[in-house]
Every structure is written in structure tokens, then in C-alpha cells.
Protein backbone atom coordinates (compact mmCIF):
# COMPACT_ATOMS: atom_id res chain seq x y z
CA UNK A 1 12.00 5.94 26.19
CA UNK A 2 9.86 3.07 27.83
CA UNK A 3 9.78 -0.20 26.34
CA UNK A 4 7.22 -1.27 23.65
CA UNK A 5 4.58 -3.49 24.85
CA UNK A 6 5.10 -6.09 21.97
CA UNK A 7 8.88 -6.32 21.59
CA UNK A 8 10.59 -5.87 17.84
CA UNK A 9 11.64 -9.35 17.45
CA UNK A 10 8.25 -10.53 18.12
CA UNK A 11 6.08 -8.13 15.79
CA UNK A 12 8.99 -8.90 12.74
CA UNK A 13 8.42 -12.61 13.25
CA UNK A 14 4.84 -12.45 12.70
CA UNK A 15 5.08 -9.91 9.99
CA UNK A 16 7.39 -12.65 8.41
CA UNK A 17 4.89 -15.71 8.84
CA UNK A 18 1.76 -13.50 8.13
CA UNK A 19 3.08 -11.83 4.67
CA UNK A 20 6.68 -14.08 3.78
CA UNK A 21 5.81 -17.09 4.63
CA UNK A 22 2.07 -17.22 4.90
CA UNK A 23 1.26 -19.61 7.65
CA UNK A 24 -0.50 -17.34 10.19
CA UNK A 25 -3.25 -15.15 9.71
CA UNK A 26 -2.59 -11.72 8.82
CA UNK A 27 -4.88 -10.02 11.64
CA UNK A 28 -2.21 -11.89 14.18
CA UNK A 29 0.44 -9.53 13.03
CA UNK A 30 -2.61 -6.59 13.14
CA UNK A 31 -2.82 -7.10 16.76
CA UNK A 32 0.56 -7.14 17.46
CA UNK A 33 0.84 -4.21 15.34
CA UNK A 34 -1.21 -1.87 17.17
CA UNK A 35 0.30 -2.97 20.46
CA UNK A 36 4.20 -1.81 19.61
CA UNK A 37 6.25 0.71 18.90
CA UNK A 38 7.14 1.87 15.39
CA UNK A 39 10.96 3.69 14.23
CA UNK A 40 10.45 6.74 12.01
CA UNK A 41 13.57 8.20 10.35
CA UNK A 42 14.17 11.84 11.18
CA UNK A 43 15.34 14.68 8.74
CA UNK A 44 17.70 17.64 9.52
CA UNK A 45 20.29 17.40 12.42
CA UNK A 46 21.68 15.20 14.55
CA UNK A 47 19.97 17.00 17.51
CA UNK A 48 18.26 15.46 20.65
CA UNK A 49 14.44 15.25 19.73
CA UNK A 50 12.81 16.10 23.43
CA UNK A 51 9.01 14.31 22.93
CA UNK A 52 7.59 11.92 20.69
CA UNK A 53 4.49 14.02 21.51
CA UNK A 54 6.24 16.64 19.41
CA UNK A 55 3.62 16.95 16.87
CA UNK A 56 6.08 18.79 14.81
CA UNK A 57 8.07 15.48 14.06
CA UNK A 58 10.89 16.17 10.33
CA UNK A 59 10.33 13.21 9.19
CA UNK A 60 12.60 12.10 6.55
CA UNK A 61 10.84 10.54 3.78
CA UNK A 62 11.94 7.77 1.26
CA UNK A 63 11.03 7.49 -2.04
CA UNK A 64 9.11 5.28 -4.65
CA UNK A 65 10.23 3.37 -7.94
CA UNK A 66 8.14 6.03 -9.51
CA UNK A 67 10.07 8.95 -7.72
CA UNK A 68 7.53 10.11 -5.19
CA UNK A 69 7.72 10.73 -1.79
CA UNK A 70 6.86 8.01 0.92
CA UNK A 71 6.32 8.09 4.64
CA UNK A 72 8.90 5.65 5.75
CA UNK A 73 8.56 3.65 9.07
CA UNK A 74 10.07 0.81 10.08
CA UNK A 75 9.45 -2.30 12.94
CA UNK A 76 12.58 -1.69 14.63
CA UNK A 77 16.22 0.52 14.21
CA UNK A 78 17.91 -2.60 12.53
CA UNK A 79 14.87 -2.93 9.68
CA UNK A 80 15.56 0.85 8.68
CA UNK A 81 19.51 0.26 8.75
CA UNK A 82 19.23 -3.19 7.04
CA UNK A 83 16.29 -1.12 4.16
CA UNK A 84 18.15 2.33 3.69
CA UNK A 85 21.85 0.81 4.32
CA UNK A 86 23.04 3.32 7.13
CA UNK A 87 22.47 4.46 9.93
CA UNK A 88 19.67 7.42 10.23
CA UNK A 89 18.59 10.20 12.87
CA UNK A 90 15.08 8.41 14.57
CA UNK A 91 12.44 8.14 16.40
CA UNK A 92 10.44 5.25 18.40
CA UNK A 93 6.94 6.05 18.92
CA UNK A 94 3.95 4.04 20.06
CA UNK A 95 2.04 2.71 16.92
CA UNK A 96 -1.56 4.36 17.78
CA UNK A 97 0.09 7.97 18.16
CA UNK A 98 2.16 7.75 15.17
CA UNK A 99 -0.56 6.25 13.30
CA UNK A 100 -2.52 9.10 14.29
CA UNK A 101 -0.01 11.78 12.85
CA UNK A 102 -0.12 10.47 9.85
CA UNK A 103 -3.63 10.22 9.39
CA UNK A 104 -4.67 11.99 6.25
CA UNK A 105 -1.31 12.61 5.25
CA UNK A 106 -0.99 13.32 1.97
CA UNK A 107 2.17 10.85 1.07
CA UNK A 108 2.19 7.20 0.75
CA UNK A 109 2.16 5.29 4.07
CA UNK A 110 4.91 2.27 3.93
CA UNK A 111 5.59 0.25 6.63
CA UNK A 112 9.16 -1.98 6.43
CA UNK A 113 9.99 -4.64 8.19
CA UNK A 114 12.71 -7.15 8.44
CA UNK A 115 14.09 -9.25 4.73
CA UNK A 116 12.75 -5.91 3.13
CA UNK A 117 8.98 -7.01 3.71
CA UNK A 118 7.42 -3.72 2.49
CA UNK A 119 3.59 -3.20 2.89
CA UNK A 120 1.65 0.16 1.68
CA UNK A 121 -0.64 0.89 3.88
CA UNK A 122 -4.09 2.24 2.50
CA UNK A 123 -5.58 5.65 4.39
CA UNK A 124 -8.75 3.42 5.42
CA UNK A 125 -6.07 0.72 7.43
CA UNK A 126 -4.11 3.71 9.03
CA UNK A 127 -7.45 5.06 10.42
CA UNK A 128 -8.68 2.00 11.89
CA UNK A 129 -5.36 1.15 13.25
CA UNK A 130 -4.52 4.43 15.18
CA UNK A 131 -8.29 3.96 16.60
CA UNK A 132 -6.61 0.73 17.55
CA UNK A 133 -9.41 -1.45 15.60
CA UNK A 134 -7.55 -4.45 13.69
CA UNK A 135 -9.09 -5.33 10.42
CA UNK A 136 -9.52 -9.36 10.13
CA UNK A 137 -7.74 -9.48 6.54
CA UNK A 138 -5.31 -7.32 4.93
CA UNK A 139 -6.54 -4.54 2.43
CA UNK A 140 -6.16 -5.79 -1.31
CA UNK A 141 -3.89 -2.54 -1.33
CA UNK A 142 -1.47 -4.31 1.00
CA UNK A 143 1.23 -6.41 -0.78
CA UNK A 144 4.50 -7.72 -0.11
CA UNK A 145 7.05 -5.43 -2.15
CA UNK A 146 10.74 -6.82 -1.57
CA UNK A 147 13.03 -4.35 -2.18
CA UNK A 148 14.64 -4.74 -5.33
CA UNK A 149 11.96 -5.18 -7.13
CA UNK A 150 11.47 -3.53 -10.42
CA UNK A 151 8.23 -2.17 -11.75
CA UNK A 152 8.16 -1.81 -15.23
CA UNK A 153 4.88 0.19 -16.16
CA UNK A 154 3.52 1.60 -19.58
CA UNK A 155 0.99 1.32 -22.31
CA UNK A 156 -1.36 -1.63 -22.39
CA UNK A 157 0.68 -4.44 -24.64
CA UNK A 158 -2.05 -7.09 -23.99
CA UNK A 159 -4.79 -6.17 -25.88
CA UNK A 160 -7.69 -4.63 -23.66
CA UNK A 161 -10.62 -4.36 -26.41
CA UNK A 162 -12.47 -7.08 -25.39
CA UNK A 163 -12.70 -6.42 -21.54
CA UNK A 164 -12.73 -2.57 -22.49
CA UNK A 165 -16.56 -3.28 -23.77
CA UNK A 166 -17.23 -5.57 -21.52
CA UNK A 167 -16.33 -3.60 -18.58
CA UNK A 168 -18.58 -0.19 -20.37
CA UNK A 169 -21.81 -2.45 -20.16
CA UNK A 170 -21.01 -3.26 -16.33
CA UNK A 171 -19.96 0.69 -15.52
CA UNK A 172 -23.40 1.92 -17.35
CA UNK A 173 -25.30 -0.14 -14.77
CA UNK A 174 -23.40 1.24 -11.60
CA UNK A 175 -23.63 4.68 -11.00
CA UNK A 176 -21.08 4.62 -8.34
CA UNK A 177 -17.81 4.17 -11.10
CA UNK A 178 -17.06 7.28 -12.67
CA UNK A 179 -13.88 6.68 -14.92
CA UNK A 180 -12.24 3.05 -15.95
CA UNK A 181 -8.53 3.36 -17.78
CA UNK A 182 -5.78 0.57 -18.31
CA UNK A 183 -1.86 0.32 -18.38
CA UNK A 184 0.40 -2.44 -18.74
CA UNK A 185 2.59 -3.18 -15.64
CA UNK A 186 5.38 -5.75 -15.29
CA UNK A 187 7.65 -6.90 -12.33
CA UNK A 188 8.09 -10.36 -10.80
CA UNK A 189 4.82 -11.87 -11.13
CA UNK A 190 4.90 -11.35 -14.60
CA UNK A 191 2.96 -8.68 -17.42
CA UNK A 192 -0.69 -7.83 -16.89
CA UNK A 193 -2.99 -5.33 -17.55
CA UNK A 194 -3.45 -2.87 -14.66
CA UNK A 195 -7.46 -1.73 -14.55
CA UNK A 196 -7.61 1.83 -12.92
CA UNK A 197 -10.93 2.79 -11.59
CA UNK A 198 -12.71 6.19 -10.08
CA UNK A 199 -15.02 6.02 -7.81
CA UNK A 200 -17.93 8.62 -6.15
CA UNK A 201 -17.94 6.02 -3.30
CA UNK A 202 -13.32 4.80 -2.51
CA UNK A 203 -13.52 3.36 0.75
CA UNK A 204 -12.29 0.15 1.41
CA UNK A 205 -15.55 -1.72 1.10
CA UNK A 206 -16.77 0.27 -1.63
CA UNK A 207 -13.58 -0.83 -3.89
CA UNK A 208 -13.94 -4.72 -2.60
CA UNK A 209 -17.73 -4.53 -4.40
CA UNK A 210 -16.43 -3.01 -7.03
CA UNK A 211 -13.25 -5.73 -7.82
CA UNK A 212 -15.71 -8.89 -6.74
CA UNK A 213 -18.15 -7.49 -9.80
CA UNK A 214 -15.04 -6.82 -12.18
CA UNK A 215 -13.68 -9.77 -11.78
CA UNK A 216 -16.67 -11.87 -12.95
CA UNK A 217 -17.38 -9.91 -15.93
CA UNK A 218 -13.80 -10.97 -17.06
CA UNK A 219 -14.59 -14.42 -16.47
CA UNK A 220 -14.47 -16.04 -20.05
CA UNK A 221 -13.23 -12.84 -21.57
CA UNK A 222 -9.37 -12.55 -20.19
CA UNK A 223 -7.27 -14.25 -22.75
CA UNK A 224 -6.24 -18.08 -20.85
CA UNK A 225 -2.92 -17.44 -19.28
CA UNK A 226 -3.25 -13.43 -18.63
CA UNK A 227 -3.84 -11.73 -15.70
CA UNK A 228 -5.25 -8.68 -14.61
CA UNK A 229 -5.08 -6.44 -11.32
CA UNK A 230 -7.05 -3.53 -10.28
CA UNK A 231 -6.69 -0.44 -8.57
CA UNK A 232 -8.06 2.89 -7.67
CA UNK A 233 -6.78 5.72 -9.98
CA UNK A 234 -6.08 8.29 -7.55
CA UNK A 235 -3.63 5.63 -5.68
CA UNK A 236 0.11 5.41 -5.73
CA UNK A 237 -0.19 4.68 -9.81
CA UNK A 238 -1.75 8.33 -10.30
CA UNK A 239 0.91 9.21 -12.37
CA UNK A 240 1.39 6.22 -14.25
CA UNK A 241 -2.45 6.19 -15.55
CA UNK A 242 -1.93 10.08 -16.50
CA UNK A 243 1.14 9.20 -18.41
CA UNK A 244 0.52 6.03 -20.41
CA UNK A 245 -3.52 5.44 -20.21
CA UNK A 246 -6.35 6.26 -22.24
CA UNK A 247 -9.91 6.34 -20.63
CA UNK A 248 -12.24 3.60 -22.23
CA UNK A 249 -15.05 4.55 -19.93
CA UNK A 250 -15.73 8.23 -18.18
CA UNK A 251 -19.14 9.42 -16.65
């Protein structure tokens, strides 16, 4: 197995400073990213895997706080042993020809790095990134998760009336939102509503338009000291909005 252009310690350190600490830009760690090699755990066996062009790859997936399945893969052997807390069957592989196995694959994408720095990665970011293309800002769907955190989620507690019917006179004047639905989640940043939208149109940029215009229509209308976040309804909180929410707008 050759050695990975950008070493481990290198792409963890800037993963650190660009989502822990903050104090480099994000599209730093991007660049790095896309220049390294990437540790996939591997199910089945203790067996000799002969190529990492093997396109047939077991990979042994983690999963969720909501008890789906996840495609784990980790900056280097030592993030996966530190995450999962022994010592796993793997594989290194270049970060564009992973990336590009997993593109359109139907489970979550998580990458984990070192301190339990956990990022989702949307489908949009693992395209451009196995094309090699670094994006200059992280997707809104990328967020530090540590590890133990808890993520309480249910019916909306805050009341949602008043954005409810403000958010209907926005979604009858764009075409492009199909369904809008709330929850209430809660973890360490504290309890907010949780907007869940549909759209015709859910690439990246398409969802970006869509949050900029959301958020000022609930300019004067969220209650002073509540928050809200937003997210597409067909993301990793599927289940949660089929569970617990109640449409309040649907084309």
C-alpha cells in the first residue's frame, strides 16, 4: 500500500482547526481532503483484501442515534479505533476512488476524524469531491457531531403557529417548495424547532435559496430567544418528520 500524498497527522490537524477550533478556513481541510487517503472498516473475515480497486469492497457500516445505517470512514486507523473502541478489519484507499464508490449510495456518508469530529457529508459534497473539485465553504449539512452527543427529537413543543402562516404565504409564491413540516429537536445547543422542507429543485444551491428566503420571513416572527434550523425532509431526519410531524404546507 503506497503512502498517502497528504499524511494522516496532517489532514486530522486541519480537520481540527477548520471544524474544532475554527481558525482556518474550511476549504484548507477540502484540499487536503481530496489529496489523502481515507480508512474504511471492513465486514466479514479477517481475510487478506487483494485491491482497493476491488469494487466489491464489505464495508462494515456504523450506525446513527436514530438506528440507521451509516457509511463509516475514518482519517486514519487510530480515528476508527479511538470512534468504535477496537480494533476493526480495514481498508486505506485514496479519497477520489473511494469517494467515487460511494457516490449515490444510498446510506448516510460520515466522515470521522480525530476527538470524535464527525461530519455528514451531503451527496452534492461527495460528488464534487471524488471529481476532485473542493467547494470554498462547507455545506450547511456539514456539522460537527461529537460523539456522545444525544439527540432528543419529537413533536414541536415551541409553538410553530405563527411561522406556520407565515411560512404558507412565502411557499404559495415559490413553486419550487412542495411540502413544509416541523419537529422539535434537542441536544447540546439547546431546543428548537426543526423546519423540514421538499423540494422539486434539492441541490445544494437550490436549498441555500431556499434557507436565505426562510430565514427572513422569520425575522420578527421567531419568539426572542428561540431558534430554528432547517433541513431537507428526505435527509437523515426522514424518519423523524414521518414519526412526530404534521404538514402545515403541501402542494
Amino acid at each position: 500500500m503506497k503512502d498517502p500524498l497528504i499524511p494522516a497527522e496532517a489532514l486530522e490537524g486541519l480537520m481540527k482547526k477548520a471544524f474544532q477550533e475554527q481558525s482556518v478556513n474550511p476549504g484548507l481541510f477540502w484540499d487536503a481532503f481530496v489529496n489523502a487517503h481515507l480508512v474504511v472498516p471492513l465486514a466479514g473475515p479477517k481475510v487478506e483484501v487483494e485491491s482497493e480497486d476491488d469494487r466489491q469492497i464489505p464495508l462494515l457500516l456504523g450506525m446513527d442515534s436514530e438506528g440507521k445505517y451509516v457509511v463509516w470512514i475514518f482519517t486514519s486507523p487510530q480515528a476508527m479505533v479511538d470512534y468504535v473502541e477496537k480494533d476493526l478489519r480495514y481498508l486505506t484507499m485514496s479519497s477520489r476512488d473511494l469517494l467515487k464508490q460511494l457516490v449515490g449510495n444510498s446510506h448516510e456518508i460520515v466522515l470521522i476524524g480525530p476527538d470524535g469530529i464527525t461530519l455528514n457529508l451531503h451527496p452534492d459534497l461527495v460528488s464534487s469531491l471524488a471529481e476532485g473539485r473542493v467547494p470554498e465553504q462547507p455545506a450547511e449539512e456539514i456539522r460537527h457531531i461529537p460523539k456522545d452527543t444525544v439527540v432528543s427529537v419529537g413533536k414541536p413543543v415551541d409553538d410553530p403557529t405563527a411561522l406556520e402562516s407565515k411560512f404558507k404565504e412565502l411557499f404559495l409564491t415559490l413553486p419550487e417548495v412542495l411540502e413544509g413540516c416541523f419537529i422539535q429537536i434537542a441536544d447540546d445547543a439547546g431546543s428548537r424547532l426543526l423546519l423540514g422542507v421538499r423540494l422539486q429543485d434539492e441541490s445544494r444551491e437550490a436549498f441555500k435559496r431556499i434557507a436565505s428566503l426562510v430565514a427572513n420571513a422569520a425575522e420578527g416572527v421567531l419568539e426572542k430567544g428561540k431558534t430554528m434550523d432547517i433541513t431537507l425532509l428526505d435527509r437523515s431526519m426522514k424518519a423523524a418528520f414521518e414519526k412526530w410531524g404534521t404538514p402545515f404546507y403541501k402542494k
